[in-house]
N, C-alpha and C. Protein backbone atom coordinates (compact mmCIF):
# COMPACT_ATOMS: atom_id res chain seq x y z
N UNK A 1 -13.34 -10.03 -5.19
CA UNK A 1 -12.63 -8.77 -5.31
C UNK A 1 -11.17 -9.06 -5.68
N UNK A 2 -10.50 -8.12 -6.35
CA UNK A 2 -9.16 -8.40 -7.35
C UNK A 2 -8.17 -6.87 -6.87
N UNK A 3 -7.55 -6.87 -6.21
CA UNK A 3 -6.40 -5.74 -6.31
C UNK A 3 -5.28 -5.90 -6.40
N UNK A 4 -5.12 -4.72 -7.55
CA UNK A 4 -4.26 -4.49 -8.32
C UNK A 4 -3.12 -3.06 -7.61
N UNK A 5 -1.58 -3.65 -7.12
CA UNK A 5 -1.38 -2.57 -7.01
C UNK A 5 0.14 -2.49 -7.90
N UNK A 6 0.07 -1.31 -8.77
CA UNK A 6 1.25 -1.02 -9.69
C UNK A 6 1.85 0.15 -8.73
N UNK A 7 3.45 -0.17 -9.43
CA UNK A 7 4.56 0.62 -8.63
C UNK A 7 4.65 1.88 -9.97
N UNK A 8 4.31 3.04 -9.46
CA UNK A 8 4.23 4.47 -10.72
C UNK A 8 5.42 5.07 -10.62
N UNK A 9 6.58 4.80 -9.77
CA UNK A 9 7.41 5.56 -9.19
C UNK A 9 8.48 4.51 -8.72
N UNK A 10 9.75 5.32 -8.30
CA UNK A 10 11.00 4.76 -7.70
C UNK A 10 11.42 3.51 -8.78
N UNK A 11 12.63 2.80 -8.30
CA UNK A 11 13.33 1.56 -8.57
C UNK A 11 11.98 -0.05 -8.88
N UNK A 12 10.88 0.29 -8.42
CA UNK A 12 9.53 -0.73 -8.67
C UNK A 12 9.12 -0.25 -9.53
N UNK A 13 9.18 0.97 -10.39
CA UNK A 13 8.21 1.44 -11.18
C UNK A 13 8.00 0.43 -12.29
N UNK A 14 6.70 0.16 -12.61
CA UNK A 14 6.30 -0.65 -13.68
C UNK A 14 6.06 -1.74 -12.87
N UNK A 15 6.55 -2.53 -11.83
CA UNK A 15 5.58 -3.81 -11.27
C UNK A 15 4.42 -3.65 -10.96
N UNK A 16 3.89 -4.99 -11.15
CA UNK A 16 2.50 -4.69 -10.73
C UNK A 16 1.88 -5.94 -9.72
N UNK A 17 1.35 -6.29 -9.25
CA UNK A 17 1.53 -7.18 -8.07
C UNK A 17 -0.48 -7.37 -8.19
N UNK A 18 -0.87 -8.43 -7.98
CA UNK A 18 -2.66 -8.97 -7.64
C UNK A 18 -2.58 -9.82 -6.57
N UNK A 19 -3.56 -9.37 -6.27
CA UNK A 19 -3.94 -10.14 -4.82
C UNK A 19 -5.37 -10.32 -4.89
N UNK A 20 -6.15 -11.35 -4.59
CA UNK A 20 -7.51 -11.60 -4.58
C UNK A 20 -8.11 -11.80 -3.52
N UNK A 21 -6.79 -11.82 -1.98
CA UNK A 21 -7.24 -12.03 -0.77
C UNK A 21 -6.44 -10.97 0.00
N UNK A 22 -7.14 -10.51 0.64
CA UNK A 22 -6.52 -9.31 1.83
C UNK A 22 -6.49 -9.90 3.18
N UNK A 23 -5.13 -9.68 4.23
CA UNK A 23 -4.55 -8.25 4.08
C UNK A 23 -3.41 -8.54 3.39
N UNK A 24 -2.82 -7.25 2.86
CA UNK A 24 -1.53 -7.62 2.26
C UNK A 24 -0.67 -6.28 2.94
N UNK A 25 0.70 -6.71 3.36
CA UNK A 25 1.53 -5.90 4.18
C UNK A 25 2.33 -5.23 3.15
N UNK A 26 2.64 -4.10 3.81
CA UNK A 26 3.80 -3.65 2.57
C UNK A 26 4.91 -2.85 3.82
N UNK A 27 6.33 -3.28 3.85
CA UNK A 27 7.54 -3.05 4.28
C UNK A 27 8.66 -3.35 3.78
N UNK A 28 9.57 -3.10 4.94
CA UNK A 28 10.92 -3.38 4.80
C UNK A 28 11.63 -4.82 4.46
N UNK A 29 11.18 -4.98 5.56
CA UNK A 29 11.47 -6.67 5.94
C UNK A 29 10.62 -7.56 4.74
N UNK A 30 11.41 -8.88 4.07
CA UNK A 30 11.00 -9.58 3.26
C UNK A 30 9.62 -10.55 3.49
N UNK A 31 9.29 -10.64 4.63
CA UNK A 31 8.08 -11.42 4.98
C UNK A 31 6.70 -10.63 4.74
N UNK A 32 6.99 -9.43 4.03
CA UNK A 32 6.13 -8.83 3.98
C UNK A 32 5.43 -8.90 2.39
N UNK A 33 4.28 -9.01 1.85
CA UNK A 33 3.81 -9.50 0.63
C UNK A 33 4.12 -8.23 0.10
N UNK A 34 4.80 -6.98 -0.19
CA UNK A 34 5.40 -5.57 -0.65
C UNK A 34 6.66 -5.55 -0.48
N UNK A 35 7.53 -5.77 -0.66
CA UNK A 35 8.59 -5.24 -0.03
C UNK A 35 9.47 -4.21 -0.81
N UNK A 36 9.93 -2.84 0.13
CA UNK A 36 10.23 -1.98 -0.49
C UNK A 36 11.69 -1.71 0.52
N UNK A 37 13.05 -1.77 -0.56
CA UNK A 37 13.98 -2.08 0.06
C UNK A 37 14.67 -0.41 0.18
N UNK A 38 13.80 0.21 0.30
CA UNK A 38 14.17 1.75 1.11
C UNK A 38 14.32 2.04 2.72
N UNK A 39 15.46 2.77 3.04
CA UNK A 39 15.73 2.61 4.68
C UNK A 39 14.67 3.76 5.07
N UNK A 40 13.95 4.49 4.49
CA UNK A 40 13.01 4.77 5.16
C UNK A 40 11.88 4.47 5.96
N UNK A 41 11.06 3.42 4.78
CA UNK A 41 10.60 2.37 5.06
C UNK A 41 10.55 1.61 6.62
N UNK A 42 9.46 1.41 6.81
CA UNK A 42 9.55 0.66 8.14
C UNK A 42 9.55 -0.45 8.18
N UNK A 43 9.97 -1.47 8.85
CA UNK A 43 9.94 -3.09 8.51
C UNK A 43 8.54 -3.40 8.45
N UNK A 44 7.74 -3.21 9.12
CA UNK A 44 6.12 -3.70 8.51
C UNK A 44 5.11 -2.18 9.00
N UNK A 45 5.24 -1.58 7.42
CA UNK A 45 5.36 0.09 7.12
C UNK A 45 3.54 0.51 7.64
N UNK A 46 2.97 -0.62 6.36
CA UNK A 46 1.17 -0.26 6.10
C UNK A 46 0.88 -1.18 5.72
N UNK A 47 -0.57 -1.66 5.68
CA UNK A 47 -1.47 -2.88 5.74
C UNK A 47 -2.73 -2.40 4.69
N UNK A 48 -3.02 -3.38 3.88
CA UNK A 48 -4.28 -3.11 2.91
C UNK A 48 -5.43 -3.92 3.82
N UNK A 49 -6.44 -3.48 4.33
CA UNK A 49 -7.16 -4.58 5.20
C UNK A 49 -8.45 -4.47 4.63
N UNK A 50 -9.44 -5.90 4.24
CA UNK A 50 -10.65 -5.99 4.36
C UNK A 50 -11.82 -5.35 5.52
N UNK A 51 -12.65 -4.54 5.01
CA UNK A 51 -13.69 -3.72 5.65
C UNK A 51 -15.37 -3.68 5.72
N UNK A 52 -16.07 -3.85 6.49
CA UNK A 52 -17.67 -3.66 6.02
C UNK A 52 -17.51 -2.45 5.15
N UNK A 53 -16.52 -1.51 5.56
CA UNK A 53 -17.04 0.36 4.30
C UNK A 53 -16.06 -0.16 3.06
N UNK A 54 -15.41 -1.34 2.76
CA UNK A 54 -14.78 -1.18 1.69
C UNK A 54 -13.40 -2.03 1.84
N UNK A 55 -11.90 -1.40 1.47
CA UNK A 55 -10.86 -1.37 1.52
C UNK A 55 -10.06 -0.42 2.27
N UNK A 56 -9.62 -1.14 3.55
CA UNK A 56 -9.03 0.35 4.10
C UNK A 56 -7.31 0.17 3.83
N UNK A 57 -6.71 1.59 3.74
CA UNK A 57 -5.24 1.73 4.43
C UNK A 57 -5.24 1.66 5.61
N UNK A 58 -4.49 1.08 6.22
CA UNK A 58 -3.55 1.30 7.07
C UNK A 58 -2.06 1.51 8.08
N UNK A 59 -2.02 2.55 8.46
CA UNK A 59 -0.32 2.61 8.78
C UNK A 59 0.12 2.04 10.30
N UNK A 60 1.05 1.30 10.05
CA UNK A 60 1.03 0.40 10.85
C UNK A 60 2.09 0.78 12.13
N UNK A 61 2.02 2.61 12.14
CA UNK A 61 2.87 2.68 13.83
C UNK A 61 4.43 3.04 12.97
N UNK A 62 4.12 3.31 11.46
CA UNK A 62 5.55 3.42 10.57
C UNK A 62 6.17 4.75 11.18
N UNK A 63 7.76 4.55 10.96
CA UNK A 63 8.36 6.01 11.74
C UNK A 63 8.14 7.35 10.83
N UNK A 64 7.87 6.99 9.10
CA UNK A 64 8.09 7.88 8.24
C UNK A 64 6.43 8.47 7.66
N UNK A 65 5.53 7.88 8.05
CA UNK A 65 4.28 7.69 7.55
C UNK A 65 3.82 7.38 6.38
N UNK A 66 2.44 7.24 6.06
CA UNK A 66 1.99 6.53 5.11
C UNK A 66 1.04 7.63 4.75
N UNK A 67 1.21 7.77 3.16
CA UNK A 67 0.49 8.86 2.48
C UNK A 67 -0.64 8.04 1.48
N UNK A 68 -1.77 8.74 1.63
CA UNK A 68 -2.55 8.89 0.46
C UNK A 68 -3.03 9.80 -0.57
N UNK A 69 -2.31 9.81 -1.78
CA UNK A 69 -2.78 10.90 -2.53
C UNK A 69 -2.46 12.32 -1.99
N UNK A 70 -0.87 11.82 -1.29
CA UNK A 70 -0.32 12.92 -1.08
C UNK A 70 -0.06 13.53 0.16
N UNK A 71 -1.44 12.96 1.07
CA UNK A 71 -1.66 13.23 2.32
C UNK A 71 -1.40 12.24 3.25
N UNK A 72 -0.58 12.96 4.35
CA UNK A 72 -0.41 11.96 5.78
C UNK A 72 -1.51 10.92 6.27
N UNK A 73 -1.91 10.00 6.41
CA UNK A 73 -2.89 9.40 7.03
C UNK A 73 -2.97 9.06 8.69
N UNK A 74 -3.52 9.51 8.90
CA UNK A 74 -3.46 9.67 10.75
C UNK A 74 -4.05 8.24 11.29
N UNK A 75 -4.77 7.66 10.39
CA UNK A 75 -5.34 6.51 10.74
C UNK A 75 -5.65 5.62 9.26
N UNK A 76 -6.89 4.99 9.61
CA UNK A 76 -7.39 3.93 8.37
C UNK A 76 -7.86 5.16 7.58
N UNK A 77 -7.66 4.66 6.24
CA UNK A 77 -8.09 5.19 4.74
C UNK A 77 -8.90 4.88 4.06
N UNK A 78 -9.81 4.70 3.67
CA UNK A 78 -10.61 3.89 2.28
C UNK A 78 -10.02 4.01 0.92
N UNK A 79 -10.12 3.17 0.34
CA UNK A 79 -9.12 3.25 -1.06
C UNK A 79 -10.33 2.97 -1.82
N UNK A 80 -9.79 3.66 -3.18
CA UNK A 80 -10.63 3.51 -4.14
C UNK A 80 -10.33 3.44 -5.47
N UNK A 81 -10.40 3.07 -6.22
CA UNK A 81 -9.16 2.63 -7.59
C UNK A 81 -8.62 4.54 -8.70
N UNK A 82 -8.15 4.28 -8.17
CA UNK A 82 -6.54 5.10 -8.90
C UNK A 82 -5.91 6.14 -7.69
N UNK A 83 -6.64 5.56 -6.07
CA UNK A 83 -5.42 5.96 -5.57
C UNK A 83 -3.91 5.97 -5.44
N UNK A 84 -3.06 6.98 -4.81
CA UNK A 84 -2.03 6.24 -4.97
C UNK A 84 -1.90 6.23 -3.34
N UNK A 85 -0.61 5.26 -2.98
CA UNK A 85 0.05 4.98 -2.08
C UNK A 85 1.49 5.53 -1.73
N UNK A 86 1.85 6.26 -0.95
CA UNK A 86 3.44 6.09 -0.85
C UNK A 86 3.78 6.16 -0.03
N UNK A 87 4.50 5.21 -0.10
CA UNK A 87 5.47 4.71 0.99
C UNK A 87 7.09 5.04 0.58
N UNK A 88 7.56 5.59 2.03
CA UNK A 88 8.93 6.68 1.19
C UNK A 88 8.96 6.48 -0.05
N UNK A 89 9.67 6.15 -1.25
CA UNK A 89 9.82 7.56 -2.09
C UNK A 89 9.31 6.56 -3.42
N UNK A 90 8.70 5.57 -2.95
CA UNK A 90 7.46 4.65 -3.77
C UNK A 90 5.95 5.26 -3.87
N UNK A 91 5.36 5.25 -4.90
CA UNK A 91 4.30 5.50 -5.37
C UNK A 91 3.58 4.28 -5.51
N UNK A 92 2.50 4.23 -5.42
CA UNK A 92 1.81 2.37 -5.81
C UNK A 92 0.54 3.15 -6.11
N UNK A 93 -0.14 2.95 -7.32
CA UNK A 93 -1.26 3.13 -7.47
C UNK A 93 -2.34 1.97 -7.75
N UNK A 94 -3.54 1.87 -6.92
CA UNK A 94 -4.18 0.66 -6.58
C UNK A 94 -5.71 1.08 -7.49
N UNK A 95 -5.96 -0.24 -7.87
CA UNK A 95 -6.90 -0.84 -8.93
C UNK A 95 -7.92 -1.50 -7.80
N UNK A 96 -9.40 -1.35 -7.79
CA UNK A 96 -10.06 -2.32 -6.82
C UNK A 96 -11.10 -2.92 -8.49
N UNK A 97 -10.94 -4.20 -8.21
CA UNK A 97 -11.78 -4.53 -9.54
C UNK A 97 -12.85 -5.85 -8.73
N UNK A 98 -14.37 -5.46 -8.75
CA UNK A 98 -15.33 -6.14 -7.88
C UNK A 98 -15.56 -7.65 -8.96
N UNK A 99 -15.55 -8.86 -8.56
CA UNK A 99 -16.09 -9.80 -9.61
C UNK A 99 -17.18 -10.32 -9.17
């Protein structure tokens, strides 16, 4: 499995970032394999995690929350390729490509 997540939005727009192994963190703080240097942002915001149902989101306790496709996520997500992600005022839209 191959994901792809591009930045559609904000000061990232146009990066695009692969990962072939999960989890991958996305925050504030630089130790994080995302980092999005908005003070909204939580230092370790949301988590992409490996699943038996798939690919889930998850928000990791962030103060601002973690949206999918617009919507608050109260918990884990399933992702599916051309969701998007946002994290304050970042957009990331994610690619799942099976090999």
């Amino acid at each position: 499995m191959m994901l792809r997540i591009t930045a559609v939005s904000g000061e990232q727009k146009g990066i695009t970032h692969d990962y072939s192994t999960l989890p991958i963190t996305i925050g504030r703080y630089p130790d994080n394999d995302i980092v999005i240097t908005d003070g909204i942002v939580s230092r370790r915001h949301c988590a992409i995690l490996p699943a038996e149902a798939g690919t889930l989101l998850h928000d990791m306790g962030s103060q601002n929350g973690t949206y999918l496709n617009g919507v608050k996520i109260g918990g884990d997500s399933i992702l599916v390729t051309g969701d998007v992600i946002t994290v304050g005022i970042i957009n990331l839209q994610v690619t799942i490509c099976d090999s």
